[in-house]
Protein backbone atom coordinates (compact mmCIF):
# COMPACT_ATOMS: atom_id res chain seq x y z
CA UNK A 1 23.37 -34.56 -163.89
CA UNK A 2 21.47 -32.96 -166.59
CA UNK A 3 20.00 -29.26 -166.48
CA UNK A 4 16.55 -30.94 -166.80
CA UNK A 5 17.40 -33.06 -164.30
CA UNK A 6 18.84 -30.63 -162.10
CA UNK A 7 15.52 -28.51 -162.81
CA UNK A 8 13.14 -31.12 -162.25
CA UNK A 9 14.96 -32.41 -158.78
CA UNK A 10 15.14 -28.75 -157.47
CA UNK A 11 11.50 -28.01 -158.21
CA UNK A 12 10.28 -31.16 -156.44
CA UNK A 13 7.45 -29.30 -153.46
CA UNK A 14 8.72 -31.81 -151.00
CA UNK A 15 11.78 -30.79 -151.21
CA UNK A 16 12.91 -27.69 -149.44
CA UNK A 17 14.76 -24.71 -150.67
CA UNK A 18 18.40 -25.44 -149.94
CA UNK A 19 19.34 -22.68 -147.45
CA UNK A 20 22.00 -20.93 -149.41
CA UNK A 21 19.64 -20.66 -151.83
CA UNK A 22 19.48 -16.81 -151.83
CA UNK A 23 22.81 -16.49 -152.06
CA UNK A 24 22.55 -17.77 -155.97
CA UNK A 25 23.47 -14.98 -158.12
CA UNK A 26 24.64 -12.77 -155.38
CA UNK A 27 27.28 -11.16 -157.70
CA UNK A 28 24.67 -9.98 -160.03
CA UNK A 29 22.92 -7.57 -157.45
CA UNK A 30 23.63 -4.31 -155.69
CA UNK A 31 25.40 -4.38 -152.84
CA UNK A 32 23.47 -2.73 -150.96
CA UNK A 33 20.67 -5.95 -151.20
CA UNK A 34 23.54 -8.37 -150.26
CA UNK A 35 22.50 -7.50 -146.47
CA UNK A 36 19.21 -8.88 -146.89
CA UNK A 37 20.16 -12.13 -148.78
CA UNK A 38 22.69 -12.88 -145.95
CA UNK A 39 20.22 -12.33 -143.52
CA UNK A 40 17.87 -14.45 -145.33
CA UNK A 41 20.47 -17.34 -145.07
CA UNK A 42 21.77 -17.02 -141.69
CA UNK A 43 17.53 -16.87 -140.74
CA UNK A 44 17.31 -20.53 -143.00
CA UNK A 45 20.28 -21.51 -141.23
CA UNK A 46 19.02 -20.87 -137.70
CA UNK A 47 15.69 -22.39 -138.47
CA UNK A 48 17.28 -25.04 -139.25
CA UNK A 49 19.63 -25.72 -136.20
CA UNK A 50 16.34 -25.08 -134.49
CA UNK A 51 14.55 -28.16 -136.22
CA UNK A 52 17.72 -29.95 -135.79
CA UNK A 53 17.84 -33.56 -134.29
CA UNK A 54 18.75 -32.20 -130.99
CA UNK A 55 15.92 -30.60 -130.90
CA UNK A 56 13.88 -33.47 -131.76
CA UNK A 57 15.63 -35.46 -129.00
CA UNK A 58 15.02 -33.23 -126.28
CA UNK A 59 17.91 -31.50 -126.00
């Protein structure tokens, strides 16, 4: 897949975020803001689990 290609697919609005999202370029931040990003991505994780089609099914 192209770069444009990648660039238009990932910036489609009905499309969400991919949940390890924050974790892209990681390497090229303090440490000390890794915390947060991992946080961010267990949150986007949980949500969803949440949302998952258990859920939907009742249980």
């Amino acid at each position: 897949m192209s770069q444009d290609a990648e660039a238009s697919h990932a910036s489609a609005p009905d499309r969400p975020e991919p949940p390890l999202a924050p974790l892209d370029g990681l390497e090229e931040i303090p440490t000390d803001e890794h915390v947060a990003r991992f946080e961010a991505v267990h949150d986007r994780l949980r949500a969803r689990l949440d949302d998952g089609p258990a859920h939907e099914a009742g249980g």
